[in-house]
Protein backbone atom coordinates (compact mmCIF):
# COMPACT_ATOMS: atom_id res chain seq x y z
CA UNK A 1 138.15 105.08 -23.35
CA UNK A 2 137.46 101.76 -21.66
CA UNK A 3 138.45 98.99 -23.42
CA UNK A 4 138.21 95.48 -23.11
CA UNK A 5 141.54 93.28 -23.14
CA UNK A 6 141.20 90.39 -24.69
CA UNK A 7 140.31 87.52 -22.21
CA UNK A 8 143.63 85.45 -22.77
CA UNK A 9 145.36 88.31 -21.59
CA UNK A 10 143.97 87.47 -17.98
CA UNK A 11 145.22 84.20 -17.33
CA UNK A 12 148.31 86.35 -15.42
CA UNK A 13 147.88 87.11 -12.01
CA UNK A 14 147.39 90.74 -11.06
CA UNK A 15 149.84 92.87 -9.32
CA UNK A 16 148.95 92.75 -5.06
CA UNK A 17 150.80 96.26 -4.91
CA UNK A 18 149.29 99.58 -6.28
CA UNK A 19 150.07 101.34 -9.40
CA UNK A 20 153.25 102.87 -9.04
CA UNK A 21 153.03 106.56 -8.54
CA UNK A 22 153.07 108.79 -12.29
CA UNK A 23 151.01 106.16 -13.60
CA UNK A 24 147.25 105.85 -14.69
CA UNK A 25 145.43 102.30 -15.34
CA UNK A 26 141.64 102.33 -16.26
CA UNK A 27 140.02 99.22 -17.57
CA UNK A 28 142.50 96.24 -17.05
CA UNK A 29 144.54 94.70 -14.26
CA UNK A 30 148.26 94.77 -14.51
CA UNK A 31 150.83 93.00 -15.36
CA UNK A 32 150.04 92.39 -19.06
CA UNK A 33 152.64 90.24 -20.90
CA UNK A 34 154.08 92.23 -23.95
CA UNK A 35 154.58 89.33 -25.68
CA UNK A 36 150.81 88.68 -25.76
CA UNK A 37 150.54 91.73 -28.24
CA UNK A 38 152.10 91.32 -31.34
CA UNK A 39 152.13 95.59 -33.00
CA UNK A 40 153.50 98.46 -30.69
CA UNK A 41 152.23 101.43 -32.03
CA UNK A 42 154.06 104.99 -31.58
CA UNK A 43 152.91 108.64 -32.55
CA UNK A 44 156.46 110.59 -32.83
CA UNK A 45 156.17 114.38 -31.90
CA UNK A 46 156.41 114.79 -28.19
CA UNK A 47 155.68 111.10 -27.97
CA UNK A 48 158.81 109.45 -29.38
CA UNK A 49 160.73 112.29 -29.53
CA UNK A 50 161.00 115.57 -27.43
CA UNK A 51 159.56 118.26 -29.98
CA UNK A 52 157.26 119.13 -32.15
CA UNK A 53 158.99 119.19 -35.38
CA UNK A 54 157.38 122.00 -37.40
CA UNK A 55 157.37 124.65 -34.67
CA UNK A 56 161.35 123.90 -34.61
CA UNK A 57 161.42 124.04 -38.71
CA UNK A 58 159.15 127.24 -37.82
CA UNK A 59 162.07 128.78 -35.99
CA UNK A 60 164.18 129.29 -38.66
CA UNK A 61 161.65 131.53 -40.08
CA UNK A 62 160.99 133.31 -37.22
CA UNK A 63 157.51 132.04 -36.76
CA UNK A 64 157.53 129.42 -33.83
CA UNK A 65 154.98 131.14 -31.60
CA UNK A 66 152.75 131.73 -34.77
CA UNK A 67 153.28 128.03 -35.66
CA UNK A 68 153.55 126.69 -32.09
CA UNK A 69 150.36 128.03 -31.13
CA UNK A 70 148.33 126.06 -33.72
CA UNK A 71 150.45 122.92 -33.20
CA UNK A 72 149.19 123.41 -29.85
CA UNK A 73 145.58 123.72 -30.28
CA UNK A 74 145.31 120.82 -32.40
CA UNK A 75 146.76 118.31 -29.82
CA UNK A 76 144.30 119.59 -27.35
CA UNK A 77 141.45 119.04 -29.86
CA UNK A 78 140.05 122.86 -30.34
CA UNK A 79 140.64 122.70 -34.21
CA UNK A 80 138.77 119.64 -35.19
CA UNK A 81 140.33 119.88 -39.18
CA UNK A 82 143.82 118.45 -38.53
CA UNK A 83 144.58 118.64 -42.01
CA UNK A 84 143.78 122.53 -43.13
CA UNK A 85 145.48 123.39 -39.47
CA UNK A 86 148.62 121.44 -41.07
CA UNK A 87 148.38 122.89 -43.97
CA UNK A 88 148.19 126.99 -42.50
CA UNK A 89 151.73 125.51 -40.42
CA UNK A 90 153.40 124.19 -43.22
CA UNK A 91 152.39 127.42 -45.53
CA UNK A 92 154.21 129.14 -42.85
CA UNK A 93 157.70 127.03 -44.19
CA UNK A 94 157.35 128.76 -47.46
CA UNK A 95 161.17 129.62 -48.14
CA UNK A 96 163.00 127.74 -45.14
CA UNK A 97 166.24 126.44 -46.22
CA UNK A 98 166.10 122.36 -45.94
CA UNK A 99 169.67 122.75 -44.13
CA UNK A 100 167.22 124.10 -41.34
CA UNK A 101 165.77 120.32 -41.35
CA UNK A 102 168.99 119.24 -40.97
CA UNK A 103 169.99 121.89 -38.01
CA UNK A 104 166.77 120.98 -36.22
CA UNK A 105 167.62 116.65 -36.32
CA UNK A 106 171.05 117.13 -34.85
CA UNK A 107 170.76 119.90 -32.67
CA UNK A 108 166.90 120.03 -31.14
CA UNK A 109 165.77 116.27 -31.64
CA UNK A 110 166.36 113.98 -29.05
CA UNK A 111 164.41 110.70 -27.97
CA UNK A 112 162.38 111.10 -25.25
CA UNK A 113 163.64 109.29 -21.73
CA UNK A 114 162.69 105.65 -22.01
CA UNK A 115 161.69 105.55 -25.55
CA UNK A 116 164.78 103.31 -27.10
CA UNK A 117 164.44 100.96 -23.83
CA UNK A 118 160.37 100.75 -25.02
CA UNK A 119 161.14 99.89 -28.68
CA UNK A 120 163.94 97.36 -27.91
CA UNK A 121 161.91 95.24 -25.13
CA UNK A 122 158.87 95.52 -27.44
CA UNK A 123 161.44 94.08 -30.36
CA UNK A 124 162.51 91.43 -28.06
CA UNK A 125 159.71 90.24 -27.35
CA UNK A 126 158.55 89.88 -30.85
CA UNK A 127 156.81 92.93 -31.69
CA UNK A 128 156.58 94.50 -35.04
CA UNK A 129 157.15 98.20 -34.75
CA UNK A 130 154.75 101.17 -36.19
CA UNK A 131 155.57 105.11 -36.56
CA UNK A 132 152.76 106.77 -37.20
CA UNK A 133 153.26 110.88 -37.79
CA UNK A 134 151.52 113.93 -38.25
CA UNK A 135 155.22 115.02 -38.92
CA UNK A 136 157.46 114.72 -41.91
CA UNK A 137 159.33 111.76 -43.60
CA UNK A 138 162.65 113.80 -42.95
CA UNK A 139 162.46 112.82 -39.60
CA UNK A 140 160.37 109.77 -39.70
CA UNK A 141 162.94 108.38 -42.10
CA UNK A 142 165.64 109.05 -39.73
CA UNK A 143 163.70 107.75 -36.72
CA UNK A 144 162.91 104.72 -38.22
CA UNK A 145 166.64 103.47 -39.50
CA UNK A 146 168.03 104.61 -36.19
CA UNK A 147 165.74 102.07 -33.87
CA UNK A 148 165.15 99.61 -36.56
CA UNK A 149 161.21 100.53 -36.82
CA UNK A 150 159.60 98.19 -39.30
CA UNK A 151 156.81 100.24 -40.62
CA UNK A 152 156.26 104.10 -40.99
CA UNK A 153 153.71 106.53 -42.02
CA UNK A 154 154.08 109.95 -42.11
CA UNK A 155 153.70 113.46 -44.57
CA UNK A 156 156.54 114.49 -47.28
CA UNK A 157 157.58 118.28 -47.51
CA UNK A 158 157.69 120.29 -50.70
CA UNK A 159 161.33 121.12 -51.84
CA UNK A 160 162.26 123.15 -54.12
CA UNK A 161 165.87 124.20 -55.19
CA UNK A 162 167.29 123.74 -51.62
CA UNK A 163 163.86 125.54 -50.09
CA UNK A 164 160.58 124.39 -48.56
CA UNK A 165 157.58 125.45 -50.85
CA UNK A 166 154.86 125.73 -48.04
CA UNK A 167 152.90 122.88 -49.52
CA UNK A 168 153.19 118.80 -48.77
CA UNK A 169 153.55 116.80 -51.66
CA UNK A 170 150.53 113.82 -51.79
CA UNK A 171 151.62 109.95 -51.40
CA UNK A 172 149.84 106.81 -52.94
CA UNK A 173 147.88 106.29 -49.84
CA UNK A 174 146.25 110.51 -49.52
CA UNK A 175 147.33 113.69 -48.84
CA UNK A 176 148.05 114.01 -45.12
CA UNK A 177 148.45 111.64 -41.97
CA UNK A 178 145.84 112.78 -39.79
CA UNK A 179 143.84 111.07 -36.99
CA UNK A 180 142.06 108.91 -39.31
CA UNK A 181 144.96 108.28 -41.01
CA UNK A 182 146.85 107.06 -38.24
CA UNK A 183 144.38 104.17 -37.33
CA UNK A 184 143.81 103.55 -40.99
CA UNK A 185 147.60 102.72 -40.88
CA UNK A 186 147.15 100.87 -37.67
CA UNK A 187 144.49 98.88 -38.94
CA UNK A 188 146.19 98.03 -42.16
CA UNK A 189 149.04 96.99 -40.71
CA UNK A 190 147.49 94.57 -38.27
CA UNK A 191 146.04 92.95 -41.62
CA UNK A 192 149.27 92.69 -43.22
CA UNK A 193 150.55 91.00 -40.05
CA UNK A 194 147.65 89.14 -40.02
CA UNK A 195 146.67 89.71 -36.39
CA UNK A 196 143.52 91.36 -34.48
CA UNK A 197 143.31 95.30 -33.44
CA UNK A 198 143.22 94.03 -29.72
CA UNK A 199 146.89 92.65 -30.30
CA UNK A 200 148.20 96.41 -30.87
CA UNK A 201 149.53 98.61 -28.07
CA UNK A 202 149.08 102.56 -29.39
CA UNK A 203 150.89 105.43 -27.58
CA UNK A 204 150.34 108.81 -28.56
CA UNK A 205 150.09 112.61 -26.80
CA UNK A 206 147.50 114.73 -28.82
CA UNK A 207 143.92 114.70 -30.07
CA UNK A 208 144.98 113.29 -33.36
CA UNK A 209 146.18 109.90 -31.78
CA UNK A 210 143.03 109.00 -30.18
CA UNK A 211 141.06 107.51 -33.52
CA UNK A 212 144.43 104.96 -33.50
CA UNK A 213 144.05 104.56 -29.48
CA UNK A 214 140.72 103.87 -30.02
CA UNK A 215 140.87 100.66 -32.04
CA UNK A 216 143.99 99.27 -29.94
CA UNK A 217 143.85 96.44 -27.50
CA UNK A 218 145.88 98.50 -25.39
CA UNK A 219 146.23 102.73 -25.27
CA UNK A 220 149.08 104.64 -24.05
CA UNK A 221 148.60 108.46 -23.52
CA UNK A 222 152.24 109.86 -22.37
CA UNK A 223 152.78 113.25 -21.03
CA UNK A 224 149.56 113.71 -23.06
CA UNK A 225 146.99 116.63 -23.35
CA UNK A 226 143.95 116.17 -20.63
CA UNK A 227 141.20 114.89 -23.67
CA UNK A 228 144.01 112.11 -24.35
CA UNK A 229 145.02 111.18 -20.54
CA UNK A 230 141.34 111.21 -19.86
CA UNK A 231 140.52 108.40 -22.82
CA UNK A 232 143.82 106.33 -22.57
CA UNK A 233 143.67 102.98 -20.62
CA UNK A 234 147.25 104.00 -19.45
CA UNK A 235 148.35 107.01 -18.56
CA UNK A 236 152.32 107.69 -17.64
CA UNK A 237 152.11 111.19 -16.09
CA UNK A 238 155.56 111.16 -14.62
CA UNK A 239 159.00 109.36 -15.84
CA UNK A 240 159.66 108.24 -19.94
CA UNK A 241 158.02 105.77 -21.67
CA UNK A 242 159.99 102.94 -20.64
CA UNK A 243 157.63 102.88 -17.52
CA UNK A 244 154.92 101.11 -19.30
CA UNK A 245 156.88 98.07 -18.87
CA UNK A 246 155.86 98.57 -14.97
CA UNK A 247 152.48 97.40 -16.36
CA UNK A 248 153.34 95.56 -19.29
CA UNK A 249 155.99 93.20 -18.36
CA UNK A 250 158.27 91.35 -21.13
């Protein structure tokens, strides 16, 4: 998607060299200033962080291909209900101990390269913080208290007596954090903030993180499936995420 940056963002001069190497830029000149946006907005499953979460949980049941293989057609955008194909994962779950949760955090879960150095500048310069997820508050939770995230969004797992139940347990604001719920959260959070969609930067990797990339001032696909790199007025290809500040100076 081509998107137009807000005009005050122009008044900085554009970069004489060309865009480094591993990097896409469609629709603006660079360098932006981050402190010109106010929200950084950040997907978490192979965006934030280096897995998919439920394929890992899926593991422990012996079902990661079965699991992986639908987590992996969603984010290319061949199932177009996010929710049901969430659903047919998480029914796969039924029975997994939640010390498996636990296993997964501390043994698979890592951020990805660049991602702390991406939340801090964005912090410094006075952006608020969003994690939006089509994962699960166990790790959202975690996520969040361990780089100081101010506001998260993501879907709770059925537990019961030390087990999954297959099933996702629904939350004041709906059932399940899709695509739509994503930029619903986006949207609502730029209202509480009290600032404009063009003022949020939104990075994401799959299908279900272009409705939020859509309504940003500024998109961010990262290592991200074709449909996303295609739509995403920056693309990093190559390197971690810390490599939008290339573009997006402090």
């Amino acid at each position: 998607m081509t998107r137009k940056i807000p005009s005050l963002l122009f008044r900085f001069p554009a970069m004489s060299a060309s865009i480094p190497p591993g990097l896409v830029v469609r629709g603006f000149t660079p360098p932006l200033r981050l402190a010109d946006f106010r929200l950084l907005a950040l997907d978490m499953d192979s965006t934030l962080i280096n897995i998919e979460c439920v394929d890992e949980i899926a593991a422990a049941a012996g079902r990661k291909a079965e699991v992986a293989a639908i987590t992996e057609a969603a984010m290319r955008g061949e199932i177009t209900d996010y929710k049901e194909s969430l659903r047919q994962r998480v029914a796969l779950l039924k029975g997994v101990p939640v010390s498996a949760l636990h296993a997964v955090y501390d043994r698979r879960l890592q951020l990805n390269p660049g991602a702390e150095t991406l939340v801090r500048a964005a912090q410094s310069a006075g952006l608020k913080t969003l994690l939006v997820s089509g994962g699960f508050t166990f790790f959202t939770d975690r996520i969040r208290d361990r780089l100081g995230i101010d506001f998260t969004r993501s879907n709770v797992l059925g537990v019961h007596d030390g087990v999954l139940t297959g099933a996702m347990v629904d939350q004041p604001w709906g059932d399940i954090c899709d695509g739509e719920e994503k930029k619903r959260m986006l949207l609502s959070t730029c209202a509480q903030l009290h600032i404009q969609p063009s003022q949020a930067i939104a990075v994401g990797d799959g299908a279900n993180d272009l409705p939020m990339m859509g309504v940003a001032g500024l998109s961010v696909a990262y290592h991200a499936k074709p449909r996303v790199r295609e739509q995403a007025m920056v693309a990093i290809n190559d390197g971690g995420l810390d490599r939008l500040l290339e573009l997006v100076t402090p």
